[in-house]
PDB file of N, CA and C in Angstrom:
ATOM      1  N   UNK A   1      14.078  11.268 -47.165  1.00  0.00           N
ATOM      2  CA  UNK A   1      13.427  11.357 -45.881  1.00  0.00           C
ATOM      3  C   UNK A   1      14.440  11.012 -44.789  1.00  0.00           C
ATOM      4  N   UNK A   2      14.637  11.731 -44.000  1.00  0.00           N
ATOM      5  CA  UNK A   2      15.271  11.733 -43.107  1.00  0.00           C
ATOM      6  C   UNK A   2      14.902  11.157 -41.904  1.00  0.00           C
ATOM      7  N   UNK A   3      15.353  11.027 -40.832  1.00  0.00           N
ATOM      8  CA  UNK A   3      14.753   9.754 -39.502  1.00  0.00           C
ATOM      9  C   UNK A   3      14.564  11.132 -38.269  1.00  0.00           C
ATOM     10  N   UNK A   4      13.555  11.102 -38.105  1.00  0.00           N
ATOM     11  CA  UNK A   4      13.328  12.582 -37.239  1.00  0.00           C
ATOM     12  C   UNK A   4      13.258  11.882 -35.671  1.00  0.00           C
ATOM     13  N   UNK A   5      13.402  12.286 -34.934  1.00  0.00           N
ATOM     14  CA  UNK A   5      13.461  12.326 -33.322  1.00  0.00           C
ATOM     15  C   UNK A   5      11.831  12.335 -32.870  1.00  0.00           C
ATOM     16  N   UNK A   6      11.481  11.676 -31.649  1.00  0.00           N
ATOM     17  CA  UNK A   6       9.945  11.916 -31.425  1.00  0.00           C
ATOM     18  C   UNK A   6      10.325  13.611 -30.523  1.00  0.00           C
ATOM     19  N   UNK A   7       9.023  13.937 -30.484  1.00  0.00           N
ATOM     20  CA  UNK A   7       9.207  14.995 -30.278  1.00  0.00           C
ATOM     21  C   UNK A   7       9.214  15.051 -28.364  1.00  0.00           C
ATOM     22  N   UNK A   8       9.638  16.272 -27.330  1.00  0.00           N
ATOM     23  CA  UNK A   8       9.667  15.805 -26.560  1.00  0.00           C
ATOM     24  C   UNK A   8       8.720  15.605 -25.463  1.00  0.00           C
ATOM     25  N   UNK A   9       7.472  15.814 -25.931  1.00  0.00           N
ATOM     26  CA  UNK A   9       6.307  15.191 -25.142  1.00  0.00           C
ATOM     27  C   UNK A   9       6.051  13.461 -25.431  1.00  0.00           C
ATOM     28  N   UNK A  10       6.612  13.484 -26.614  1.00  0.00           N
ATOM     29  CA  UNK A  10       6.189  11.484 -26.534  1.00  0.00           C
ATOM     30  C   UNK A  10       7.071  11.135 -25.806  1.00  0.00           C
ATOM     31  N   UNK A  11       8.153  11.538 -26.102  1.00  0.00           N
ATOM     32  CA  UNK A  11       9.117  10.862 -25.437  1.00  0.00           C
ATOM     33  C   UNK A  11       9.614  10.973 -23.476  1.00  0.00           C
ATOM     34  N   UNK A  12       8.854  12.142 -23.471  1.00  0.00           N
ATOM     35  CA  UNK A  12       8.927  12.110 -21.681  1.00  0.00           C
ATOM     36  C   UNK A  12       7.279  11.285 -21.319  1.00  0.00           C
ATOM     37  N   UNK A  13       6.562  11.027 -22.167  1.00  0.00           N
ATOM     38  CA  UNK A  13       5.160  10.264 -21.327  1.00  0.00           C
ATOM     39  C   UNK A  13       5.379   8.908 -22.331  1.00  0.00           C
ATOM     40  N   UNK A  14       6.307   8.846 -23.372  1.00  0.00           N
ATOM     41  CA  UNK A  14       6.884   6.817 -22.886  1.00  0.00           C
ATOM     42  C   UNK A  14       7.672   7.189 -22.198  1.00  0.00           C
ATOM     43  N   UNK A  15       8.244   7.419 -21.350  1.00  0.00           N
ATOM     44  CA  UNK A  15       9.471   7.022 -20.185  1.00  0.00           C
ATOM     45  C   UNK A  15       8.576   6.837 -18.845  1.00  0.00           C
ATOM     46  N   UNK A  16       7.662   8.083 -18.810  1.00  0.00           N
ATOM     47  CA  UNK A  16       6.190   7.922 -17.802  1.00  0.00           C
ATOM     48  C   UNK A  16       5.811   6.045 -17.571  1.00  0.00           C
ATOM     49  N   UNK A  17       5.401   5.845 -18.976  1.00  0.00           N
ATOM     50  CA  UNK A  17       4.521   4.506 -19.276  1.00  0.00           C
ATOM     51  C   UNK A  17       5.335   3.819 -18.550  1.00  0.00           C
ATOM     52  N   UNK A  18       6.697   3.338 -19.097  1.00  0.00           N
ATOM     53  CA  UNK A  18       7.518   2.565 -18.559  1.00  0.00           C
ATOM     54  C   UNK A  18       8.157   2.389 -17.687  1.00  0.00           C
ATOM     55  N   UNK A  19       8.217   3.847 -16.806  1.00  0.00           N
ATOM     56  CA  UNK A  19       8.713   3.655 -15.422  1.00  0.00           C
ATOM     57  C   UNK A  19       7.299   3.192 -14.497  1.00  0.00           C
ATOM     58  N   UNK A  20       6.278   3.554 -14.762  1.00  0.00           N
ATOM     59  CA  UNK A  20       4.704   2.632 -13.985  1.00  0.00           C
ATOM     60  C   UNK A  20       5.003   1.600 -14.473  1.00  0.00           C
ATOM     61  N   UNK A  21       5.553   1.287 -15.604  1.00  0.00           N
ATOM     62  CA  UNK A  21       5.255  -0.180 -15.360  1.00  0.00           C
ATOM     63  C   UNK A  21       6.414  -1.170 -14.939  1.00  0.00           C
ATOM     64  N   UNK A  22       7.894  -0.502 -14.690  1.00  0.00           N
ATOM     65  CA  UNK A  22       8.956  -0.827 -14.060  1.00  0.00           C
ATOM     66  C   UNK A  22       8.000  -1.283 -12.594  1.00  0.00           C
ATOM     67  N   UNK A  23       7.853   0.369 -12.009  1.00  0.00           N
ATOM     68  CA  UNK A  23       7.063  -0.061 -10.573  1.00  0.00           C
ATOM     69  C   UNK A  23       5.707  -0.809 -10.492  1.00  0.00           C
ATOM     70  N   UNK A  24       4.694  -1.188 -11.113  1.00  0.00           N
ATOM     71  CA  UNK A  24       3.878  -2.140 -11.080  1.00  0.00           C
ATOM     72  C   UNK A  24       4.680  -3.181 -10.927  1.00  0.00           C
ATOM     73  N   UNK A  25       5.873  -3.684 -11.915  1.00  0.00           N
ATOM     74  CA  UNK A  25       6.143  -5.189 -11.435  1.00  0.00           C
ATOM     75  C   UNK A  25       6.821  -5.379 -10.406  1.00  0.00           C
ATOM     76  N   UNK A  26       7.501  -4.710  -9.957  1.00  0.00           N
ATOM     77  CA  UNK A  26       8.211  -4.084  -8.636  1.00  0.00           C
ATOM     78  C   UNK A  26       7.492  -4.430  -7.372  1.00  0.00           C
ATOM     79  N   UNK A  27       6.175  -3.964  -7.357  1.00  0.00           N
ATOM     80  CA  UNK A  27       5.339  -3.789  -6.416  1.00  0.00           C
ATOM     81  C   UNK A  27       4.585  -5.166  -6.287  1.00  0.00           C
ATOM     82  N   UNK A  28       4.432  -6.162  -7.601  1.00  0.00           N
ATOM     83  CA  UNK A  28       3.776  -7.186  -7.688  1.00  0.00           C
ATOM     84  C   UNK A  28       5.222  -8.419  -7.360  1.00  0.00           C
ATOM     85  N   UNK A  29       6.249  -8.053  -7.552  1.00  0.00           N
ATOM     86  CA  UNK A  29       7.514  -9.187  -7.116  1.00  0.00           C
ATOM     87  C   UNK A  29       7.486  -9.155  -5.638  1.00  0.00           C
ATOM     88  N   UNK A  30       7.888  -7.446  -5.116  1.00  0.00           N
ATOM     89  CA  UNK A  30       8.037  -7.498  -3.430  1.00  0.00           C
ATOM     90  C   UNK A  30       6.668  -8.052  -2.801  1.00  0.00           C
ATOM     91  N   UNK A  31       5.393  -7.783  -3.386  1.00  0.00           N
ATOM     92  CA  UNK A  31       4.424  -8.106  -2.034  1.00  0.00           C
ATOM     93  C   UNK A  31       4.096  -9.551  -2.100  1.00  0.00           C
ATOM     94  N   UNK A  32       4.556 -10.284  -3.340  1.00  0.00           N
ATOM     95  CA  UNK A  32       4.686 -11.686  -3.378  1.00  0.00           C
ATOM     96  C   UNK A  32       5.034 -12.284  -2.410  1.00  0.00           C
ATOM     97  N   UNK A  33       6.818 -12.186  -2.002  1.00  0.00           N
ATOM     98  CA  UNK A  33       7.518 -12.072  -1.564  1.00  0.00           C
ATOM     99  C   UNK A  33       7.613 -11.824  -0.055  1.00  0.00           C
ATOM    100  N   UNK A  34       6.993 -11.030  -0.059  1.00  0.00           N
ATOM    101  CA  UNK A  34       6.635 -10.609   1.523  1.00  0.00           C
ATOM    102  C   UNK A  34       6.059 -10.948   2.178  1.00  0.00           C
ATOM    103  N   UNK A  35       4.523 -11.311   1.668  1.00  0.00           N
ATOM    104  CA  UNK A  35       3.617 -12.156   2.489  1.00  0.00           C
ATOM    105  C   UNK A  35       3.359 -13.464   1.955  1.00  0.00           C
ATOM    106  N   UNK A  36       4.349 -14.133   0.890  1.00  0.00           N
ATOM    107  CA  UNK A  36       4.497 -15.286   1.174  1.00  0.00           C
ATOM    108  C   UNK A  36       3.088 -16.773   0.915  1.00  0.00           C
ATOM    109  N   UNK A  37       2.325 -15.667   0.592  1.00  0.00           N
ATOM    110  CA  UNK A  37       0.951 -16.646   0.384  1.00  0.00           C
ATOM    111  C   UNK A  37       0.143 -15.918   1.404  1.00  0.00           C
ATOM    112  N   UNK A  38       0.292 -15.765   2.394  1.00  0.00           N
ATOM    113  CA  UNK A  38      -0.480 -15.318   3.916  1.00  0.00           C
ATOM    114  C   UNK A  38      -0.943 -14.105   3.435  1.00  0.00           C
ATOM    115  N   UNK A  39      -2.377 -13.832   3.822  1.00  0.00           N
ATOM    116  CA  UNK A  39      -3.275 -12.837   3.510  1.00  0.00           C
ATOM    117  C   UNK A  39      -3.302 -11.831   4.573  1.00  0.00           C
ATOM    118  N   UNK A  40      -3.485 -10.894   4.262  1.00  0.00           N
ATOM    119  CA  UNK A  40      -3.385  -9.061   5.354  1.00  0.00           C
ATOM    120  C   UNK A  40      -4.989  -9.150   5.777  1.00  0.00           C
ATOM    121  N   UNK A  41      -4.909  -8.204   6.894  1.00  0.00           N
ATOM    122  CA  UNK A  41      -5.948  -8.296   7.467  1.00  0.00           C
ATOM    123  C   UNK A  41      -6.933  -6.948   6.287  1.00  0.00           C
ATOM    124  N   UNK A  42      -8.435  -7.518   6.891  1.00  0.00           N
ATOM    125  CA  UNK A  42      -9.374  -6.664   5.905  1.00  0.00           C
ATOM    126  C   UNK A  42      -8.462  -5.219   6.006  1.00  0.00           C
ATOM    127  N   UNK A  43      -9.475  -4.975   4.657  1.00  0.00           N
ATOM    128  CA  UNK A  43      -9.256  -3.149   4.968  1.00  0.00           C
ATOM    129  C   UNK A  43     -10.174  -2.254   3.599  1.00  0.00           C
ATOM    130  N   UNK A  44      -9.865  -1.253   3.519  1.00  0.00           N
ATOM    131  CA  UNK A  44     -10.488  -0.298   2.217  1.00  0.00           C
ATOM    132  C   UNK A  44     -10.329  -0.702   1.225  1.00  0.00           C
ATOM    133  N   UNK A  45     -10.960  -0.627   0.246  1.00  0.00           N
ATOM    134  CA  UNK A  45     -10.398  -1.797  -1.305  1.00  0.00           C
ATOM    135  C   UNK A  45      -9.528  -0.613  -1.586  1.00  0.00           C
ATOM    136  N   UNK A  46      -8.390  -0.837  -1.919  1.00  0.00           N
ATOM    137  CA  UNK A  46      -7.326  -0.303  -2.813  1.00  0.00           C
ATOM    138  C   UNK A  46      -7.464   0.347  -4.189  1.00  0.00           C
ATOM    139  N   UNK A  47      -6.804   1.435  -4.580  1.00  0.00           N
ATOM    140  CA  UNK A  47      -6.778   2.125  -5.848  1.00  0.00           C
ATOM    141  C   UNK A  47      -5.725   1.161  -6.753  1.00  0.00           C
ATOM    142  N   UNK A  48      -6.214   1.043  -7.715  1.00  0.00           N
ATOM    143  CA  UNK A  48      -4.837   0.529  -8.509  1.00  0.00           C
ATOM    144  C   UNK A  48      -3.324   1.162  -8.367  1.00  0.00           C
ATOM    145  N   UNK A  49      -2.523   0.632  -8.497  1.00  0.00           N
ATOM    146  CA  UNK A  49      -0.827   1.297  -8.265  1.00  0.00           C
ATOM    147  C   UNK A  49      -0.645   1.893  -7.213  1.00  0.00           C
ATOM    148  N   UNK A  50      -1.472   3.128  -6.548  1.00  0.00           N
ATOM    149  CA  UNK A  50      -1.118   4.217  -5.683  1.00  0.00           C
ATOM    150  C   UNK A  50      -1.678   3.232  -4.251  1.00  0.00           C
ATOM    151  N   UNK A  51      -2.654   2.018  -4.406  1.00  0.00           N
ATOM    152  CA  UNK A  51      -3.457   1.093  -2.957  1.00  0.00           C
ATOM    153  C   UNK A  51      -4.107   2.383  -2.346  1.00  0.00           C
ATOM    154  N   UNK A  52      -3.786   2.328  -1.098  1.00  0.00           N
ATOM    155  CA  UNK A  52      -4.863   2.788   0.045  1.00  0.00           C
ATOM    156  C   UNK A  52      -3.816   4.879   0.192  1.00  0.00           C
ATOM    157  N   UNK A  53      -3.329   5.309  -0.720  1.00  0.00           N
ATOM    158  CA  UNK A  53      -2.436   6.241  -0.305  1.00  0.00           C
ATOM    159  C   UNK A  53      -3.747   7.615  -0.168  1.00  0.00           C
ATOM    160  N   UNK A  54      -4.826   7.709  -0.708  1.00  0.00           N
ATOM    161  CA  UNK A  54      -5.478   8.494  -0.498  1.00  0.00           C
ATOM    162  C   UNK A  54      -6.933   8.152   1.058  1.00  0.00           C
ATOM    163  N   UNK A  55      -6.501   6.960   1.587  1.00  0.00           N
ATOM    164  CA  UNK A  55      -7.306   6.558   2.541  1.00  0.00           C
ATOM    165  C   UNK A  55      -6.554   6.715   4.111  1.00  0.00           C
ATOM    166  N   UNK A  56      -5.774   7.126   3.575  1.00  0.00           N
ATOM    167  CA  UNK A  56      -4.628   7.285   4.977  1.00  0.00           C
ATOM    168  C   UNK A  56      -4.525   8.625   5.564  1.00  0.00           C
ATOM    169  N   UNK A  57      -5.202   9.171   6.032  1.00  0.00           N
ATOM    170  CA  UNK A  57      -5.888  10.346   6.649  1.00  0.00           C
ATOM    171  C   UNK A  57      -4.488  10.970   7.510  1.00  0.00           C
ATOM    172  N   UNK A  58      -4.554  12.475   7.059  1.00  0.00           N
ATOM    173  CA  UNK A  58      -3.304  13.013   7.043  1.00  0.00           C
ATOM    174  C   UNK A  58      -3.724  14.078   8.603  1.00  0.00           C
ATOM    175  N   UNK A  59      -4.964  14.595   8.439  1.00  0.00           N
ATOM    176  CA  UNK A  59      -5.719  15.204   9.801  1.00  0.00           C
ATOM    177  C   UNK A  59      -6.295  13.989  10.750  1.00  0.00           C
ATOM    178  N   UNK A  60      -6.290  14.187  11.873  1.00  0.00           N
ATOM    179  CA  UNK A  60      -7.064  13.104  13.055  1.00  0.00           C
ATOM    180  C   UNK A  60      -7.317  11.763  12.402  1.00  0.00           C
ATOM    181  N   UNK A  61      -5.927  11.266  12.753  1.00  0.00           N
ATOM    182  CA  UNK A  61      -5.762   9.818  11.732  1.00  0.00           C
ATOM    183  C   UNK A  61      -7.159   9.102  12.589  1.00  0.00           C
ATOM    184  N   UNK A  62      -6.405   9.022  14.387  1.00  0.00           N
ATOM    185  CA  UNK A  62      -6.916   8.259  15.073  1.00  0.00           C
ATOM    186  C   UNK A  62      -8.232   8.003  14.921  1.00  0.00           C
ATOM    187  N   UNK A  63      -9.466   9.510  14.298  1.00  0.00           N
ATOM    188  CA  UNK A  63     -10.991   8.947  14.264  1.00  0.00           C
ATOM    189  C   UNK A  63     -11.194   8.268  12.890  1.00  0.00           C
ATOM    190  N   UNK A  64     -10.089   8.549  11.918  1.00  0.00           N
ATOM    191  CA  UNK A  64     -10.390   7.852  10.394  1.00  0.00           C
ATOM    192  C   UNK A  64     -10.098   6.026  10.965  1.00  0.00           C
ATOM    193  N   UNK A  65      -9.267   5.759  11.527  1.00  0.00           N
ATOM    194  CA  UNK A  65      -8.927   4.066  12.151  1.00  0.00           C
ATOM    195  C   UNK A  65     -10.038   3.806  12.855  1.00  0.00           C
ATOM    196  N   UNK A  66     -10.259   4.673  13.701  1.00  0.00           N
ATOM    197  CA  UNK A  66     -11.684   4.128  14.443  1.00  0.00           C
ATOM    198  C   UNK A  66     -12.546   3.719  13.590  1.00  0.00           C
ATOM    199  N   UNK A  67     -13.189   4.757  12.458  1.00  0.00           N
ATOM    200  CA  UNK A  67     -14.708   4.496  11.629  1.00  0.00           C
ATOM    201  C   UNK A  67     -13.848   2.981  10.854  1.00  0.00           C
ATOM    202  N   UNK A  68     -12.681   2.763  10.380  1.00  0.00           N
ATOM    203  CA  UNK A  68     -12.181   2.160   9.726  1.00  0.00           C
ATOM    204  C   UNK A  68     -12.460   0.401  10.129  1.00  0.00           C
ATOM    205  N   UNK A  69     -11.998   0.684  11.517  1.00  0.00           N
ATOM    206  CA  UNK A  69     -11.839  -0.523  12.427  1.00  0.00           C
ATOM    207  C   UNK A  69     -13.648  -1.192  12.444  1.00  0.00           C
ATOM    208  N   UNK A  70     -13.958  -0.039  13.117  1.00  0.00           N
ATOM    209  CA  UNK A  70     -15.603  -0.318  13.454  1.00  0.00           C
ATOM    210  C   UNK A  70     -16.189  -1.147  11.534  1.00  0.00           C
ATOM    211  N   UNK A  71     -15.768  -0.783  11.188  1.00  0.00           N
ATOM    212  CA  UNK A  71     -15.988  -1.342   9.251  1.00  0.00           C
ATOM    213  C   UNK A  71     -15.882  -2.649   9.105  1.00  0.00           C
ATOM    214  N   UNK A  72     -14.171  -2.583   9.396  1.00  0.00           N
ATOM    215  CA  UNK A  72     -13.499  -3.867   8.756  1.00  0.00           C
ATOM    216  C   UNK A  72     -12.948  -4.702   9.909  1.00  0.00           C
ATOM    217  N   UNK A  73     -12.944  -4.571  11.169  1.00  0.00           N
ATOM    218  CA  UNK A  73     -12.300  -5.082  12.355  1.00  0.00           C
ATOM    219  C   UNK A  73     -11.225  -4.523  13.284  1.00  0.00           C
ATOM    220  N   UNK A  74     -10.627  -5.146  14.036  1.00  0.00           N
ATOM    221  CA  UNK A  74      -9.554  -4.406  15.275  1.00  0.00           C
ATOM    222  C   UNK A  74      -8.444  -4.318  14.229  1.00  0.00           C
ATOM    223  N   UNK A  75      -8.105  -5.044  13.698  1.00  0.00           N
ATOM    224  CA  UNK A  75      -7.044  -4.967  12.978  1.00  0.00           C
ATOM    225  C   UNK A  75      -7.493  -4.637  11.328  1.00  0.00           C
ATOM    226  N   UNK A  76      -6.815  -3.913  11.288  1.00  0.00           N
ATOM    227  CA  UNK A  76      -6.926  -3.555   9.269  1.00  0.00           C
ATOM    228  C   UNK A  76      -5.462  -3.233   8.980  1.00  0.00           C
ATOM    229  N   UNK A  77      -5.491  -3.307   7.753  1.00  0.00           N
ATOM    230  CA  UNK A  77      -4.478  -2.941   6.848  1.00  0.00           C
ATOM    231  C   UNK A  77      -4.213  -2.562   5.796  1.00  0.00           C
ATOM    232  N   UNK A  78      -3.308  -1.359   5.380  1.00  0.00           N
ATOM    233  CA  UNK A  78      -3.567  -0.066   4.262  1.00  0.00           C
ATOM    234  C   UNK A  78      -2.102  -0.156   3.936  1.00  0.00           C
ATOM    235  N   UNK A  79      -2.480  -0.054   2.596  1.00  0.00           N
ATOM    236  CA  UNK A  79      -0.698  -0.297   1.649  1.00  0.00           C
ATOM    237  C   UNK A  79      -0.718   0.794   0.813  1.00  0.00           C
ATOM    238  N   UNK A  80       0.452   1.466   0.285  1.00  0.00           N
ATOM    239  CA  UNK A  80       0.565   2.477  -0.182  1.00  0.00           C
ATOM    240  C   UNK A  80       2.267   2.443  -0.598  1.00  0.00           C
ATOM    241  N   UNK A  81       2.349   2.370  -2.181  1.00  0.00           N
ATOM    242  CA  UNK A  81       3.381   3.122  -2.605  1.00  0.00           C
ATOM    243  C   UNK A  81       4.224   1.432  -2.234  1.00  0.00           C
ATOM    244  N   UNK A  82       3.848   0.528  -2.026  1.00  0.00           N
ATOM    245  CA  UNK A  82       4.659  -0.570  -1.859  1.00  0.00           C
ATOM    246  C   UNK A  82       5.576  -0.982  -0.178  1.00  0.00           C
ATOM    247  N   UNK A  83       4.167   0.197   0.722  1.00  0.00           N
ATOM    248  CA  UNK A  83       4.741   0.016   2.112  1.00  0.00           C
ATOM    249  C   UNK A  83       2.931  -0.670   2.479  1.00  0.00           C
ATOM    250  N   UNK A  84       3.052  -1.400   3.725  1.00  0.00           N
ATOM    251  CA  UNK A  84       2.101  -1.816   4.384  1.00  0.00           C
ATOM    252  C   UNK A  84       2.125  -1.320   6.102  1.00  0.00           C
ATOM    253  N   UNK A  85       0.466  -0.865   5.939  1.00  0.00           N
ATOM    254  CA  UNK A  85       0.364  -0.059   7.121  1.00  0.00           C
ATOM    255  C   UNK A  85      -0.500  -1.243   7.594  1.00  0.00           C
ATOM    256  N   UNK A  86      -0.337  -1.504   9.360  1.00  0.00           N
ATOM    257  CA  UNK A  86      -0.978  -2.607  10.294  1.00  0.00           C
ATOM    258  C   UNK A  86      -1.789  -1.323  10.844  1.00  0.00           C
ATOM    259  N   UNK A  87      -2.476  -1.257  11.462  1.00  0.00           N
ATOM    260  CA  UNK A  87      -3.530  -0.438  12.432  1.00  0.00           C
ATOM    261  C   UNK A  87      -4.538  -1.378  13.468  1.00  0.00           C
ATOM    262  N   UNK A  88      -3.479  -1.619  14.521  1.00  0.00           N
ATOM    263  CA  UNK A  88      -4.313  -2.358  16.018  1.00  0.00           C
ATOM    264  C   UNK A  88      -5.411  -1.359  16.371  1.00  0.00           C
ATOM    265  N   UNK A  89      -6.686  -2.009  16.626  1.00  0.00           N
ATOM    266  CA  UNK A  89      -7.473  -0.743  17.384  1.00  0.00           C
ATOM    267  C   UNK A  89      -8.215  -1.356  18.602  1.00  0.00           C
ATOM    268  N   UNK A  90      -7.169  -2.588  18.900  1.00  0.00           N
ATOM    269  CA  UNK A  90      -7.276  -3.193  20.715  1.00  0.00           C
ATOM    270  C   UNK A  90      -6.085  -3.217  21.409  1.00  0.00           C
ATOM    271  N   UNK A  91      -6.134  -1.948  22.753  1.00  0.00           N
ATOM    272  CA  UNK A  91      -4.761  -2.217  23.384  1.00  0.00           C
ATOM    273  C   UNK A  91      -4.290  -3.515  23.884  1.00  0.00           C
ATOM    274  N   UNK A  92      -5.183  -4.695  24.100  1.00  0.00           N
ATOM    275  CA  UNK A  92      -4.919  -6.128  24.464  1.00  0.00           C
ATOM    276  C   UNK A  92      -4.016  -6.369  23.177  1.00  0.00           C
ATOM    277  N   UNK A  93      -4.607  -6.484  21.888  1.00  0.00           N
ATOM    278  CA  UNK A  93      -3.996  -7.115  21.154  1.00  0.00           C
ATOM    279  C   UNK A  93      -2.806  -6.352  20.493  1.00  0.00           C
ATOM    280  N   UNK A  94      -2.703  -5.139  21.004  1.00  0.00           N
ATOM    281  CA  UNK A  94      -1.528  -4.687  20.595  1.00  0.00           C
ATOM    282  C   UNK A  94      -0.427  -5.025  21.532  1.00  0.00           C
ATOM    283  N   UNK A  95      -0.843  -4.826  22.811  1.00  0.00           N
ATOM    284  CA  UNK A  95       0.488  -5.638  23.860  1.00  0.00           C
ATOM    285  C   UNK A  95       0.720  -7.299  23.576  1.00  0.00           C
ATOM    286  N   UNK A  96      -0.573  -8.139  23.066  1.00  0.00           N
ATOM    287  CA  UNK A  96       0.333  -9.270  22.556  1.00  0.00           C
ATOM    288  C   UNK A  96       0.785  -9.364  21.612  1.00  0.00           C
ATOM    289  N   UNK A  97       0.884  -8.540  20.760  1.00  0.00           N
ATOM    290  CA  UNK A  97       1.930  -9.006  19.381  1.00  0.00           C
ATOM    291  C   UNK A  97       2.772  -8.255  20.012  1.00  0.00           C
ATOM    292  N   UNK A  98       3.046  -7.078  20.366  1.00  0.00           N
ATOM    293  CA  UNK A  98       4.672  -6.402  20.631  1.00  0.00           C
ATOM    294  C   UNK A  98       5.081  -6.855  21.876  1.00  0.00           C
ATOM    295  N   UNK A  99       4.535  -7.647  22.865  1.00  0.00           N
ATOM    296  CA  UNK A  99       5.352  -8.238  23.823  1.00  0.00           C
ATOM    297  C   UNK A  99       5.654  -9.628  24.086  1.00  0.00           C
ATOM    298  N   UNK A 100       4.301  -9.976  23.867  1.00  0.00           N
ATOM    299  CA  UNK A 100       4.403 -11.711  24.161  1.00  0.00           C
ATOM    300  C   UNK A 100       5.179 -12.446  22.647  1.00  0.00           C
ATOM    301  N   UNK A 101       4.684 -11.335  21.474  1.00  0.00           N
ATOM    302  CA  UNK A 101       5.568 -12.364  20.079  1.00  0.00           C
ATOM    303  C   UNK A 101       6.009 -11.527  19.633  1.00  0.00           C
ATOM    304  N   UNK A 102       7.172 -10.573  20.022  1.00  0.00           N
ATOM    305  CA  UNK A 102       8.385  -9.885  19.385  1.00  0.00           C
ATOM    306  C   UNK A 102       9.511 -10.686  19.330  1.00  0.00           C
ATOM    307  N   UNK A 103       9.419 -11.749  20.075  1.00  0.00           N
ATOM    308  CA  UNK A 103      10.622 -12.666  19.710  1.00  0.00           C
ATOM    309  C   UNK A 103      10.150 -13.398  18.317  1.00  0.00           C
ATOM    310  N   UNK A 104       9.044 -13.506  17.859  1.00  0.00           N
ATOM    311  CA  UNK A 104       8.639 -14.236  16.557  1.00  0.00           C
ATOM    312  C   UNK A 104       9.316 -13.761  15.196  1.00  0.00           C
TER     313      UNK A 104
END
């Protein structure tokens, strides 16, 4: 008996398995990391791995943030792919974080 090779569908969906799960821990080290303990503002409950990437409205973002905001508050926040999206939906409170605490 000879030692045969997997064939090449196992072997391209384990490399699949293991590169998700390269980026799962990836994604669970950086957002550690990033926010530090400190919690994001509400938002859409998240998909596993992919988060909020199918909630991020690609036509007339601006009325998907509105219904969004009116939901979860002025501020929400949508992560995707290991990036984090902020969405202000008060021009007050958007001129004080980018003017009064951009030196922060």
């Amino acid at each position: 008996m000879t030692g045969q090779l997997p064939s090449p569908t196992y072997a391209t969906l384990l490399c699949g398995v293991c590169l998700l799960l390269v980026r799962l821990y990836y994604s669970t080290l950086t957002f550690s990391a990033r926010s530090r303990g400190r919690p994001l503002p509400p938002g859409p409950r998240p998909l596993p791995i992919v988060g909020h990437l199918f909630n991020i409205p690609k036509l007339l973002p601006w009325k998907a943030y509105r219904k969004y905001s009116q939901q979860y508050g002025k501020i929400i926040s949508l992560q995707a792919m290991g990036q984090t999206l902020i969405v202000v939906d008060d021009p007050e409170i958007a001129v004080n974080l980018l003017e009064k605490r951009s030196g922060i």
